[in-house]
PDB file of N, CA and C in Angstrom:
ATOM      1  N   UNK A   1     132.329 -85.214 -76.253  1.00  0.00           N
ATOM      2  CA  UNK A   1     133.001 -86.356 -75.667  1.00  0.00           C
ATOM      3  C   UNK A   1     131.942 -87.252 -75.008  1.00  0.00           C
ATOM      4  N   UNK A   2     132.067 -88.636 -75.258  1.00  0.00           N
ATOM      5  CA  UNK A   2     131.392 -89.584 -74.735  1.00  0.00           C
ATOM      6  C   UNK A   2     131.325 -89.566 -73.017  1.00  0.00           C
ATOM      7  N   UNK A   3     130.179 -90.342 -72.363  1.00  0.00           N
ATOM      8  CA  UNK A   3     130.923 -90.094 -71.170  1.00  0.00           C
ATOM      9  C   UNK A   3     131.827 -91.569 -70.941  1.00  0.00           C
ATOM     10  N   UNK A   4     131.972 -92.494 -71.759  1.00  0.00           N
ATOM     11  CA  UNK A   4     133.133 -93.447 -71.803  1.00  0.00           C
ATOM     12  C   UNK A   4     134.359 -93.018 -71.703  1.00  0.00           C
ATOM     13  N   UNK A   5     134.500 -91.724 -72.409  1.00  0.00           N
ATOM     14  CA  UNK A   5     135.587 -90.962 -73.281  1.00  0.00           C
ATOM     15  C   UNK A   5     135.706 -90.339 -71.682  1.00  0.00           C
ATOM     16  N   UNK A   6     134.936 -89.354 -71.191  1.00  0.00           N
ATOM     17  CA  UNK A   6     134.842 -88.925 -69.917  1.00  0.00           C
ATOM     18  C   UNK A   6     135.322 -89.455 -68.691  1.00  0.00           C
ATOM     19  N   UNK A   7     135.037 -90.647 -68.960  1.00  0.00           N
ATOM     20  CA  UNK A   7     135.504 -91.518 -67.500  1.00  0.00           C
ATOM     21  C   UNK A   7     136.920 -92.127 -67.740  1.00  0.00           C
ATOM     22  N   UNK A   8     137.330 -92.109 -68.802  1.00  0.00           N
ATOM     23  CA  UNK A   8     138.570 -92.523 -69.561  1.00  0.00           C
ATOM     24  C   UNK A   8     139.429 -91.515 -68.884  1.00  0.00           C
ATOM     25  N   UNK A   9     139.343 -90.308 -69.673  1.00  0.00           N
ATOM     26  CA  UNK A   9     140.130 -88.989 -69.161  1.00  0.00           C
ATOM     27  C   UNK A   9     140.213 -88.901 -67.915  1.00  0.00           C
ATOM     28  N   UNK A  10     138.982 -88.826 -67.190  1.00  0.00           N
ATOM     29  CA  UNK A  10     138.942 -88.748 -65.701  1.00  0.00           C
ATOM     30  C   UNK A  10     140.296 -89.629 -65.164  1.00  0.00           C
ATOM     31  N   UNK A  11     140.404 -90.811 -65.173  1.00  0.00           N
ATOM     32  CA  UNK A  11     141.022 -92.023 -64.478  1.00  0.00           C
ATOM     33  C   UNK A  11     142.435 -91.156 -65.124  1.00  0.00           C
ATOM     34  N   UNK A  12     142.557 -90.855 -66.743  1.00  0.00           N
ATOM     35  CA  UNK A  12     143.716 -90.683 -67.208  1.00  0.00           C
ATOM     36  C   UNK A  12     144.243 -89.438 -66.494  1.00  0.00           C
ATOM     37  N   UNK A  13     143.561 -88.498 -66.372  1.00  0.00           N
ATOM     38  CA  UNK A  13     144.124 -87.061 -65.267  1.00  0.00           C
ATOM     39  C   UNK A  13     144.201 -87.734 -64.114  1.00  0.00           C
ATOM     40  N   UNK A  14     144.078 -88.511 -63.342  1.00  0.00           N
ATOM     41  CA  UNK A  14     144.028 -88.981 -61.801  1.00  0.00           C
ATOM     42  C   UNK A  14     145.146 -89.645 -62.170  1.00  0.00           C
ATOM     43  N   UNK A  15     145.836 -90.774 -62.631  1.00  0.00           N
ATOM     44  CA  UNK A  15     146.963 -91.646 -62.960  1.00  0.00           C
ATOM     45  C   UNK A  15     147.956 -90.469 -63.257  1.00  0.00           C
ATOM     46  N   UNK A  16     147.839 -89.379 -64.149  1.00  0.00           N
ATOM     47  CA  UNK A  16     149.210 -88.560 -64.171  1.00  0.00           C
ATOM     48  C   UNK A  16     149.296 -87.810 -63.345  1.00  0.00           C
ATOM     49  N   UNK A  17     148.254 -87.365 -62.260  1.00  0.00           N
ATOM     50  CA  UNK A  17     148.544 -86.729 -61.230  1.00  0.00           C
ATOM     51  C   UNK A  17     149.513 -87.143 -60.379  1.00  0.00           C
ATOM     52  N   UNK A  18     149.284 -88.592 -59.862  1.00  0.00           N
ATOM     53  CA  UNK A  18     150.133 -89.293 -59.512  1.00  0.00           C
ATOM     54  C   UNK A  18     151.657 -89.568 -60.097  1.00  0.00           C
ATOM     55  N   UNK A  19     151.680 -90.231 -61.261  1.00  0.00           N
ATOM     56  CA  UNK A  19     152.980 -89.905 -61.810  1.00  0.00           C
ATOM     57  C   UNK A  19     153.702 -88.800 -61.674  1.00  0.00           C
ATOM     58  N   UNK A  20     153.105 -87.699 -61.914  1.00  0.00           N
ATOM     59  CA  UNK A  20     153.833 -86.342 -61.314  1.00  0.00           C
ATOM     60  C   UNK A  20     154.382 -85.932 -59.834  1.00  0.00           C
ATOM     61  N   UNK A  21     153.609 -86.219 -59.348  1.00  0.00           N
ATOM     62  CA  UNK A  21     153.583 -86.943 -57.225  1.00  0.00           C
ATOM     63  C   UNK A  21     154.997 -87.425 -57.146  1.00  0.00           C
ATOM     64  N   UNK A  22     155.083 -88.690 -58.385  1.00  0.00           N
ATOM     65  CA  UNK A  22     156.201 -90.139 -58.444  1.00  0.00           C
ATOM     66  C   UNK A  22     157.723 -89.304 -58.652  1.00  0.00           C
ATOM     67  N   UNK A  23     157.311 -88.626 -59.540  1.00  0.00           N
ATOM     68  CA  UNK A  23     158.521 -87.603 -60.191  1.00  0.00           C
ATOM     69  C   UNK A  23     159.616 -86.664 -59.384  1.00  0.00           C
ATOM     70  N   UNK A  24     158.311 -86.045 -58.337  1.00  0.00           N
ATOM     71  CA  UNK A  24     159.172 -85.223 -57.637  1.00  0.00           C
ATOM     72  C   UNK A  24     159.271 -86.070 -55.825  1.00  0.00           C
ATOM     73  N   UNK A  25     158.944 -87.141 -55.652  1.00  0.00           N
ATOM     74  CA  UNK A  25     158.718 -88.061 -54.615  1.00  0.00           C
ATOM     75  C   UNK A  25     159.811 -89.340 -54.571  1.00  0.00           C
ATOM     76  N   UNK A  26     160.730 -89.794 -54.180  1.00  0.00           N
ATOM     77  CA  UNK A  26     161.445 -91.259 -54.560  1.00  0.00           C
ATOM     78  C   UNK A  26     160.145 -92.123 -53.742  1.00  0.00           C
ATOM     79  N   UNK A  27     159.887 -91.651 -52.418  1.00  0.00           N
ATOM     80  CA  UNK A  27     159.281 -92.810 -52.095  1.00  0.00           C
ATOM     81  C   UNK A  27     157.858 -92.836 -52.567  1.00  0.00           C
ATOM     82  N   UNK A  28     157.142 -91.959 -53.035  1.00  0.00           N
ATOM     83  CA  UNK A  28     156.139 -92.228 -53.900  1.00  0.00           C
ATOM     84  C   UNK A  28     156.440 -93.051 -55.631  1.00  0.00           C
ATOM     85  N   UNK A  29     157.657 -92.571 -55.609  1.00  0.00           N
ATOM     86  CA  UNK A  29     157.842 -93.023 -57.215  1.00  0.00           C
ATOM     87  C   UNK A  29     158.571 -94.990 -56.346  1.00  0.00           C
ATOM     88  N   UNK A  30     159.118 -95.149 -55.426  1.00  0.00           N
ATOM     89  CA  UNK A  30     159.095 -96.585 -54.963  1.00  0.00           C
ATOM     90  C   UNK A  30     157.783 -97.079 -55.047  1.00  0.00           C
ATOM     91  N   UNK A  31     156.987 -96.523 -54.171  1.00  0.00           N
ATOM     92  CA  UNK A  31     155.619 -97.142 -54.111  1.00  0.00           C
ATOM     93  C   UNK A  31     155.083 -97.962 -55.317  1.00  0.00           C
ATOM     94  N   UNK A  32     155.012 -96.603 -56.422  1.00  0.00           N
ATOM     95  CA  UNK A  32     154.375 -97.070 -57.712  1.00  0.00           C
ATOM     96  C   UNK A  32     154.581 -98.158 -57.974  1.00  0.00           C
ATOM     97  N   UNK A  33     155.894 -98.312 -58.141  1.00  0.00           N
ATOM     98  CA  UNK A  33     156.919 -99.516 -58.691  1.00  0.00           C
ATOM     99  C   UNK A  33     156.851-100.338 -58.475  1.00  0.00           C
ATOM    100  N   UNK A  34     156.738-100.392 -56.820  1.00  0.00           N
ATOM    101  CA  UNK A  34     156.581-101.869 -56.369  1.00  0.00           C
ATOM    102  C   UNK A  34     155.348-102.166 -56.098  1.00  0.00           C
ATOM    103  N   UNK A  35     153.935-100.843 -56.368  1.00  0.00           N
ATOM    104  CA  UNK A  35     152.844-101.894 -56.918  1.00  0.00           C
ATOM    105  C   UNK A  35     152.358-101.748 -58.295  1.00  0.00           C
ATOM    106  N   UNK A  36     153.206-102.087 -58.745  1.00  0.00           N
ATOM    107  CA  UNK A  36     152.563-102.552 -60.867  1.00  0.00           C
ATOM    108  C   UNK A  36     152.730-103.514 -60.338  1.00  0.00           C
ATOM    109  N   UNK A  37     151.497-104.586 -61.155  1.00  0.00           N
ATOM    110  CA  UNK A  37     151.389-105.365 -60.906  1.00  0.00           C
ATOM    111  C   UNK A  37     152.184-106.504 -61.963  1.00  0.00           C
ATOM    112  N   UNK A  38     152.159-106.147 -62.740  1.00  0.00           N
ATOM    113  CA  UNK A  38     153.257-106.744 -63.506  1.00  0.00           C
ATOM    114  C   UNK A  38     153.327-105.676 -65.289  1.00  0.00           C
ATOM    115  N   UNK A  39     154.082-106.254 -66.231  1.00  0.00           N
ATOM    116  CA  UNK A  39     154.147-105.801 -67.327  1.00  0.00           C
ATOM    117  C   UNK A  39     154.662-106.483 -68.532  1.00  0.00           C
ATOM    118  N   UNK A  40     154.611-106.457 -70.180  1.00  0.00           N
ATOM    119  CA  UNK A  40     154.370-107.398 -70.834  1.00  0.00           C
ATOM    120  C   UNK A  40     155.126-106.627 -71.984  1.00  0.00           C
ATOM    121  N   UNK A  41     156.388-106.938 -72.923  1.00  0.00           N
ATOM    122  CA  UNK A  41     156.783-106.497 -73.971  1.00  0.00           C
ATOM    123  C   UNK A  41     155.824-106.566 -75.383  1.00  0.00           C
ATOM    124  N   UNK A  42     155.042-105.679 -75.902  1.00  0.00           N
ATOM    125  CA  UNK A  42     154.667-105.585 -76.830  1.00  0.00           C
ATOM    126  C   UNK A  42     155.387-104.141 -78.625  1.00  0.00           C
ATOM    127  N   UNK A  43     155.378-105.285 -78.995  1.00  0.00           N
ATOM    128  CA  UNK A  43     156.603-104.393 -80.141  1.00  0.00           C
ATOM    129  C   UNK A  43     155.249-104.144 -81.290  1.00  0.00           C
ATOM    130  N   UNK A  44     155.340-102.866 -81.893  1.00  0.00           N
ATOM    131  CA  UNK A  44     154.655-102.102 -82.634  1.00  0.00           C
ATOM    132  C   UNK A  44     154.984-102.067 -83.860  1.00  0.00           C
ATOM    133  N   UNK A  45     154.376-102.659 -85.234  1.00  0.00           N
ATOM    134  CA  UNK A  45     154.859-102.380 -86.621  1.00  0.00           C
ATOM    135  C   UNK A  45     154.010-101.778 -87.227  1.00  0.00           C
ATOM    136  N   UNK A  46     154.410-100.482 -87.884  1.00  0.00           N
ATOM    137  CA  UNK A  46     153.685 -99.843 -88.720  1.00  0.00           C
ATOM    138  C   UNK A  46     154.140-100.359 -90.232  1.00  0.00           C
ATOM    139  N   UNK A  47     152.640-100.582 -90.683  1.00  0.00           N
ATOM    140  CA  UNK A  47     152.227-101.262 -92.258  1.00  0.00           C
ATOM    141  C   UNK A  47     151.779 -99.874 -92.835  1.00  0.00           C
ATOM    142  N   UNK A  48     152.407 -99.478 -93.514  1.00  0.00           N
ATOM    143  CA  UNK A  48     152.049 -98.479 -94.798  1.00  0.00           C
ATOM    144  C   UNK A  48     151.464 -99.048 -96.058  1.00  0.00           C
ATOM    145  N   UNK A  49     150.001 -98.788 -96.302  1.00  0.00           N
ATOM    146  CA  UNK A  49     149.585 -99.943 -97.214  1.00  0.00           C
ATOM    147  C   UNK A  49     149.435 -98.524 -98.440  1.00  0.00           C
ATOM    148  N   UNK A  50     149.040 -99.596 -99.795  1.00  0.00           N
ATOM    149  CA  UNK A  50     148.985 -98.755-101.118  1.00  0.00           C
ATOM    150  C   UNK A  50     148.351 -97.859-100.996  1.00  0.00           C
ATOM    151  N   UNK A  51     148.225 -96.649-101.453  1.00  0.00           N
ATOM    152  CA  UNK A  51     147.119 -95.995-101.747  1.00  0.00           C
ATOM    153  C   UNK A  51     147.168 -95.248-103.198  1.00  0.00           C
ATOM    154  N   UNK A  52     145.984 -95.596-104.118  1.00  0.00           N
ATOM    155  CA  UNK A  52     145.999 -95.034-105.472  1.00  0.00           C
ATOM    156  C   UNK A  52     145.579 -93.345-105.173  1.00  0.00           C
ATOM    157  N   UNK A  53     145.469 -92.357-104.591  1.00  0.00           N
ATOM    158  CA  UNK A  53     145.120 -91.495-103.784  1.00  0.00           C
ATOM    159  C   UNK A  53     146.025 -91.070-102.929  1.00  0.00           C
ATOM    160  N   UNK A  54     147.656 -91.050-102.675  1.00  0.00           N
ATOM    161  CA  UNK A  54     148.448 -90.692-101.752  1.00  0.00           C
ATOM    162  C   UNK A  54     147.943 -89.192-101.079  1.00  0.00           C
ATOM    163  N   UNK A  55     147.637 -88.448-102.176  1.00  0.00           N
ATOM    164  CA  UNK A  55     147.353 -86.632-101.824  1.00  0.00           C
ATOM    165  C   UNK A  55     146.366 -86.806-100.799  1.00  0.00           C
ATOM    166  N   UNK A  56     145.247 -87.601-100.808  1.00  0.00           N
ATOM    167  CA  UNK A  56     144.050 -87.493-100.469  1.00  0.00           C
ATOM    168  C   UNK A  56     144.122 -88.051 -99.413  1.00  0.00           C
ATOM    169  N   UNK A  57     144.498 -89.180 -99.329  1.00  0.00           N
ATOM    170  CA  UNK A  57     144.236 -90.402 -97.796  1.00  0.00           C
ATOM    171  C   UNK A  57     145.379 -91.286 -97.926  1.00  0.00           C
ATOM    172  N   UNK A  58     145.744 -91.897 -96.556  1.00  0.00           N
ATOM    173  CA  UNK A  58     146.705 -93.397 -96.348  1.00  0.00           C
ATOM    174  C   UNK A  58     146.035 -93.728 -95.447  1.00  0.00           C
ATOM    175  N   UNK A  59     146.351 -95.187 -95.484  1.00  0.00           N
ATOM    176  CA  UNK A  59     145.943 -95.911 -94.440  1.00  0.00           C
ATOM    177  C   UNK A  59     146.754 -97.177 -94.045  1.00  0.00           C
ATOM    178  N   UNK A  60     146.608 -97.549 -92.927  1.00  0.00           N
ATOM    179  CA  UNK A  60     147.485 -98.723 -92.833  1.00  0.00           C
ATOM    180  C   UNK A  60     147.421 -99.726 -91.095  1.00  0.00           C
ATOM    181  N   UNK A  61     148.225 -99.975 -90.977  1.00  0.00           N
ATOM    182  CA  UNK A  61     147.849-101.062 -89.858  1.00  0.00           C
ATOM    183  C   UNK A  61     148.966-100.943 -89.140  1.00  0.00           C
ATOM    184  N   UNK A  62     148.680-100.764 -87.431  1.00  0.00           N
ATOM    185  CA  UNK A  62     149.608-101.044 -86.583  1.00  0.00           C
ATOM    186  C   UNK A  62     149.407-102.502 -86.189  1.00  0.00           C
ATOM    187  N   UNK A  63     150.551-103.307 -86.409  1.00  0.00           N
ATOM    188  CA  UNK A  63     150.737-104.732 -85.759  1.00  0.00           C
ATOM    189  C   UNK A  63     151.582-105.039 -84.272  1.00  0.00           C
ATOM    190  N   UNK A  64     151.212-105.424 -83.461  1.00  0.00           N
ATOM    191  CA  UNK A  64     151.457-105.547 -82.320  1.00  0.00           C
ATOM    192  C   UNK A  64     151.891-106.769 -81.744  1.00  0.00           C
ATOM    193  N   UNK A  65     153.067-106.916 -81.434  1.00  0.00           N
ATOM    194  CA  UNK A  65     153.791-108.303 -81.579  1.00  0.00           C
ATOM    195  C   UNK A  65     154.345-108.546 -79.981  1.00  0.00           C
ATOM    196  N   UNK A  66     154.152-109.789 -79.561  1.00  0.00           N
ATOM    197  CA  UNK A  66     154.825-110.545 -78.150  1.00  0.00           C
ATOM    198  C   UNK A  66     156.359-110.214 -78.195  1.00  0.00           C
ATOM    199  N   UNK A  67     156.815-110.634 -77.082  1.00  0.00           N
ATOM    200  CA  UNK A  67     158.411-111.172 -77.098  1.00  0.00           C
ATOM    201  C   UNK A  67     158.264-112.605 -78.039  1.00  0.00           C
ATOM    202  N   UNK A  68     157.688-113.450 -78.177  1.00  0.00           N
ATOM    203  CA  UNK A  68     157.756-114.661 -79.147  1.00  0.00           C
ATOM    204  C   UNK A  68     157.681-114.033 -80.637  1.00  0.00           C
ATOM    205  N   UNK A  69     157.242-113.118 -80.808  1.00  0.00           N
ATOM    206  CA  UNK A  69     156.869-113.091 -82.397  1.00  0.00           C
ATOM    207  C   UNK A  69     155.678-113.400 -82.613  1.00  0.00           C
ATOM    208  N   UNK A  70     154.315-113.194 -82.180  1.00  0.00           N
ATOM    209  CA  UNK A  70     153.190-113.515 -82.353  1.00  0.00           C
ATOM    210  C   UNK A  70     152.430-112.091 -82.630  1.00  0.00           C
ATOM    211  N   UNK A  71     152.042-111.885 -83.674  1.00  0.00           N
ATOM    212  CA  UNK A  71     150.897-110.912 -83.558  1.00  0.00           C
ATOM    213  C   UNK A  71     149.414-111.390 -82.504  1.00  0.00           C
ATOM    214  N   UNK A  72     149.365-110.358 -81.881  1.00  0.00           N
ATOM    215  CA  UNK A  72     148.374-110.732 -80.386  1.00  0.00           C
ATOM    216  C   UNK A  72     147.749-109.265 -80.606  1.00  0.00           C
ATOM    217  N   UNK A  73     147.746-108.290 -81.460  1.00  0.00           N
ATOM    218  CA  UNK A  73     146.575-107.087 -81.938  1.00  0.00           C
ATOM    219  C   UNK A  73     146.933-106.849 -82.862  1.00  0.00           C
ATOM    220  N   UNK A  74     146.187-105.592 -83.818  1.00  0.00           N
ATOM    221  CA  UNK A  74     146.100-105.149 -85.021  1.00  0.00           C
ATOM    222  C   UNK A  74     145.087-103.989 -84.430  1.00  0.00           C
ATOM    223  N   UNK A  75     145.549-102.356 -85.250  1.00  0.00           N
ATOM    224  CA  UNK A  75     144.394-101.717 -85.515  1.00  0.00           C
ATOM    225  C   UNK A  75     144.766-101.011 -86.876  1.00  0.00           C
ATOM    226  N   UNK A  76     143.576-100.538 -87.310  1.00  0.00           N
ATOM    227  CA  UNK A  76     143.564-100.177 -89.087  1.00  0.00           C
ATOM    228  C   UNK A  76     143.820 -98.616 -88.391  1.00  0.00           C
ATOM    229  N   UNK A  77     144.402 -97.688 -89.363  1.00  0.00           N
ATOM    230  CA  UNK A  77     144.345 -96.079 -89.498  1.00  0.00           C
ATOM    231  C   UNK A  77     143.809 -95.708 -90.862  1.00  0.00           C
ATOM    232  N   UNK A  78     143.540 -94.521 -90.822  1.00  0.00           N
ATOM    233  CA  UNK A  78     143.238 -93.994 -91.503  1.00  0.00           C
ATOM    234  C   UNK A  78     143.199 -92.817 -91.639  1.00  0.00           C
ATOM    235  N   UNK A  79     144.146 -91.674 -92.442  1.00  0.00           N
ATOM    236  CA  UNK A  79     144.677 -90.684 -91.984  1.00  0.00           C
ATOM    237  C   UNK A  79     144.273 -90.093 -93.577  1.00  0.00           C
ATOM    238  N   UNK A  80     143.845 -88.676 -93.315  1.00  0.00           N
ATOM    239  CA  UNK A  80     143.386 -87.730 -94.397  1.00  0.00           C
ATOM    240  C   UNK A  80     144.220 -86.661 -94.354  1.00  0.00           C
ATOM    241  N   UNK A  81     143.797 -85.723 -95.252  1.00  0.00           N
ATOM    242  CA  UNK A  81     144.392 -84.970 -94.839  1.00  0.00           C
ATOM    243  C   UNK A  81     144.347 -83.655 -94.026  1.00  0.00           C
ATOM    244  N   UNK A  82     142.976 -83.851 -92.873  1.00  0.00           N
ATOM    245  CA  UNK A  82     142.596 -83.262 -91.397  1.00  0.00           C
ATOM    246  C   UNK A  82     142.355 -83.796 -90.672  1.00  0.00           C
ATOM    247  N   UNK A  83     142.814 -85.427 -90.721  1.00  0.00           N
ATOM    248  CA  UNK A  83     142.822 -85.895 -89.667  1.00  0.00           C
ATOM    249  C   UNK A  83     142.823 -87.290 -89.520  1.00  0.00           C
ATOM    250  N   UNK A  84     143.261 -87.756 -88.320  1.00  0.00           N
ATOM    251  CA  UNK A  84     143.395 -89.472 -88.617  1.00  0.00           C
ATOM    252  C   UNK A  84     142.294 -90.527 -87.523  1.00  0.00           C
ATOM    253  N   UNK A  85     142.022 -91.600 -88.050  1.00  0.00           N
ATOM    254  CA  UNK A  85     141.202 -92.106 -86.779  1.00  0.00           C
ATOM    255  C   UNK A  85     142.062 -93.704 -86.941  1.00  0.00           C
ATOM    256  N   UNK A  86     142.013 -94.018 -85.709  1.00  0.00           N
ATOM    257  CA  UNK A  86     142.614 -95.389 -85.399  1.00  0.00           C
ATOM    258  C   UNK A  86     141.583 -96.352 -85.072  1.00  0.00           C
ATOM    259  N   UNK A  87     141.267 -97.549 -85.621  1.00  0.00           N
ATOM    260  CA  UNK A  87     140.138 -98.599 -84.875  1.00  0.00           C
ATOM    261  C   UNK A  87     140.657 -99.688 -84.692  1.00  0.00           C
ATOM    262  N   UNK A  88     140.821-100.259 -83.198  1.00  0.00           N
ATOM    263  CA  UNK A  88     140.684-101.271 -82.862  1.00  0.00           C
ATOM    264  C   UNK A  88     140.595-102.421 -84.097  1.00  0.00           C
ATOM    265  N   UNK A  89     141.278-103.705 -84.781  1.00  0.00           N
ATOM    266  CA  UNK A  89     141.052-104.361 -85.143  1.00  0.00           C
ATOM    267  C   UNK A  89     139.553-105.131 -84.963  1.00  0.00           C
ATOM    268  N   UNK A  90     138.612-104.999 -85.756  1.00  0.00           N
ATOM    269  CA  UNK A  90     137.518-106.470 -85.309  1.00  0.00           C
ATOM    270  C   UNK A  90     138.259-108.052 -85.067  1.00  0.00           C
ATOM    271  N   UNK A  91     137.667-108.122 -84.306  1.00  0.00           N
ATOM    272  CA  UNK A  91     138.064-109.807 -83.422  1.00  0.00           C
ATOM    273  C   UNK A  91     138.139-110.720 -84.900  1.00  0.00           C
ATOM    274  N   UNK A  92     137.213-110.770 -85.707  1.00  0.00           N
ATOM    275  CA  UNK A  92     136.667-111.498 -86.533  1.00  0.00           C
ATOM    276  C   UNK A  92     137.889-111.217 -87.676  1.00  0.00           C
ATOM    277  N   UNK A  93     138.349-110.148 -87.823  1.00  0.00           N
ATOM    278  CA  UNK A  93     139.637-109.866 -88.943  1.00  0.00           C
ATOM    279  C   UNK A  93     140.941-110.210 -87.996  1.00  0.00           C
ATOM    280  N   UNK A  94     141.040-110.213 -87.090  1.00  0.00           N
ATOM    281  CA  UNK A  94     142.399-110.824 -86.854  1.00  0.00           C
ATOM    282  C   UNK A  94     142.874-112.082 -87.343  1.00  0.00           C
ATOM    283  N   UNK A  95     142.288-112.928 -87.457  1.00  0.00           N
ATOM    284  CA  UNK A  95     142.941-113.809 -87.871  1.00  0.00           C
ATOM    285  C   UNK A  95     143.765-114.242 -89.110  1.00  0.00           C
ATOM    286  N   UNK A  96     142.813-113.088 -90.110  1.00  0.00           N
ATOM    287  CA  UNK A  96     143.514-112.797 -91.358  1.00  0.00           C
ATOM    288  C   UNK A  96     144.542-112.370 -91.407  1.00  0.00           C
ATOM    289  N   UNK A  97     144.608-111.068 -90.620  1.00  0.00           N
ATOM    290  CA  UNK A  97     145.471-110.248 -90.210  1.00  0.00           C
ATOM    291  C   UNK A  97     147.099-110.896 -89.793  1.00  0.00           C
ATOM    292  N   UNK A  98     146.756-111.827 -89.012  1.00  0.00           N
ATOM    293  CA  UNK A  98     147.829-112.843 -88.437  1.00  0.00           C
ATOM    294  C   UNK A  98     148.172-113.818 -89.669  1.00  0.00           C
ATOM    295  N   UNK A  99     147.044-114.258 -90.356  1.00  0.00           N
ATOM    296  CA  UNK A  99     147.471-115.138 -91.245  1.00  0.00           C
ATOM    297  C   UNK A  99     148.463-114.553 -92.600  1.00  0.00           C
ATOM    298  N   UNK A 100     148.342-113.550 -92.638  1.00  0.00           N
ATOM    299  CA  UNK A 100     149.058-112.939 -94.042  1.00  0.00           C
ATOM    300  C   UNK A 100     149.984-111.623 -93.696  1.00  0.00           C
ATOM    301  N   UNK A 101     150.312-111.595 -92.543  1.00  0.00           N
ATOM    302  CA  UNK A 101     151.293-110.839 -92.192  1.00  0.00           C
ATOM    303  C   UNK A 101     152.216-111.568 -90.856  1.00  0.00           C
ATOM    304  N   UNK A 102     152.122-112.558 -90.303  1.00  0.00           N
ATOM    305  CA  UNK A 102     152.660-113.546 -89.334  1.00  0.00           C
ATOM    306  C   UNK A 102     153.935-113.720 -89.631  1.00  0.00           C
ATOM    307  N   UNK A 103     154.303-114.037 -91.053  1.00  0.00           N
ATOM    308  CA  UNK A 103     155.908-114.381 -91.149  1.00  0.00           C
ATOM    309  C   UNK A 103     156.587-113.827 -91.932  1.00  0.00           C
ATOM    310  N   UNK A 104     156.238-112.491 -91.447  1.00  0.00           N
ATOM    311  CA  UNK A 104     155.985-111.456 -92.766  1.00  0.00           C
ATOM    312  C   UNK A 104     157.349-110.531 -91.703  1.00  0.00           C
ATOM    313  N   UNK A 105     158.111-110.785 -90.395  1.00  0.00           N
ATOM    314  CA  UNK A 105     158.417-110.025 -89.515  1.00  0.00           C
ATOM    315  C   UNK A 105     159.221-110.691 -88.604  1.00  0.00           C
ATOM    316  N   UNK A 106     159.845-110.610 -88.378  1.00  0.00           N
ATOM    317  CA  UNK A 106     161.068-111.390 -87.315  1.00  0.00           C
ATOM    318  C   UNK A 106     161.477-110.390 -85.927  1.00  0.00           C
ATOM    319  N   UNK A 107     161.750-111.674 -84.864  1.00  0.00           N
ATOM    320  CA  UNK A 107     161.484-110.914 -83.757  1.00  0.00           C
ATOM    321  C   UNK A 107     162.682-111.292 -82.605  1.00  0.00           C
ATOM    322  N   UNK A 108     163.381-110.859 -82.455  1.00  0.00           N
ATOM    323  CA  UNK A 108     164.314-111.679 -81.978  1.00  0.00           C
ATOM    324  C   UNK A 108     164.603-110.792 -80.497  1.00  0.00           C
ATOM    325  N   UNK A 109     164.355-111.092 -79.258  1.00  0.00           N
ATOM    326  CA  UNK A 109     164.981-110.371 -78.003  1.00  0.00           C
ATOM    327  C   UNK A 109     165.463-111.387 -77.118  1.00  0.00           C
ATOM    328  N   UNK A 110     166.763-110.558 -76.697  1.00  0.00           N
ATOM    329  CA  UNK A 110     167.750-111.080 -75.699  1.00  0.00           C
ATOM    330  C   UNK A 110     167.271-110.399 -74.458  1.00  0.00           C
TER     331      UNK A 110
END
């Protein structure tokens, strides 16, 4: 493990410690609540793309959409068959990404 990866986990075991605190606490689980600082609807589409190779590998794209209907991320997968890795979209491919899958998806919240 990286120590990026390290300091990641770290913060991530310290944040569910707390949540757990929140769980069995009302006024710790108030606290929390009323300090998030705010929060943002993001809706998730999984793209199952071709693969001439199904046995062997898939891969495909999570699209990540506003309350407007805007793709605002993308990351590629890639899943074998021991194991899968997810990457971050490059900055530089989003736009493609947006351009040929944008109205490709309808988004409608009340």
């Amino acid at each position: 493990m990286s120590k990026n990866e390290q300091k990641i986990m770290k913060e991530l075991n310290k944040r569910m410690k707390e949540f757990k605190a929140a769980l069995k606490d009302e006024k710790k689980k108030f606290d929390l609540m009323d300090n998030i600082p705010g929060s943002e609807v993001l809706i998730r589409f999984e793209v199952f793309l071709p693969s001439k190779n199904p046995e062997e590998f898939v891969d495909g794209l999570y699209l990540y959409m506003n309350d407007e209907g805007a793709i605002v991320n993308a990351e590629y997968y890639f899943r074998d068959m021991s194991d899968v890795e997810v990457i971050n979209m490059p900055e530089d491919y989003l736009p493609v990404i947006k351009d040929l899958f944008g109205d490709s998806f309808t988004l409608e919240v009340e």
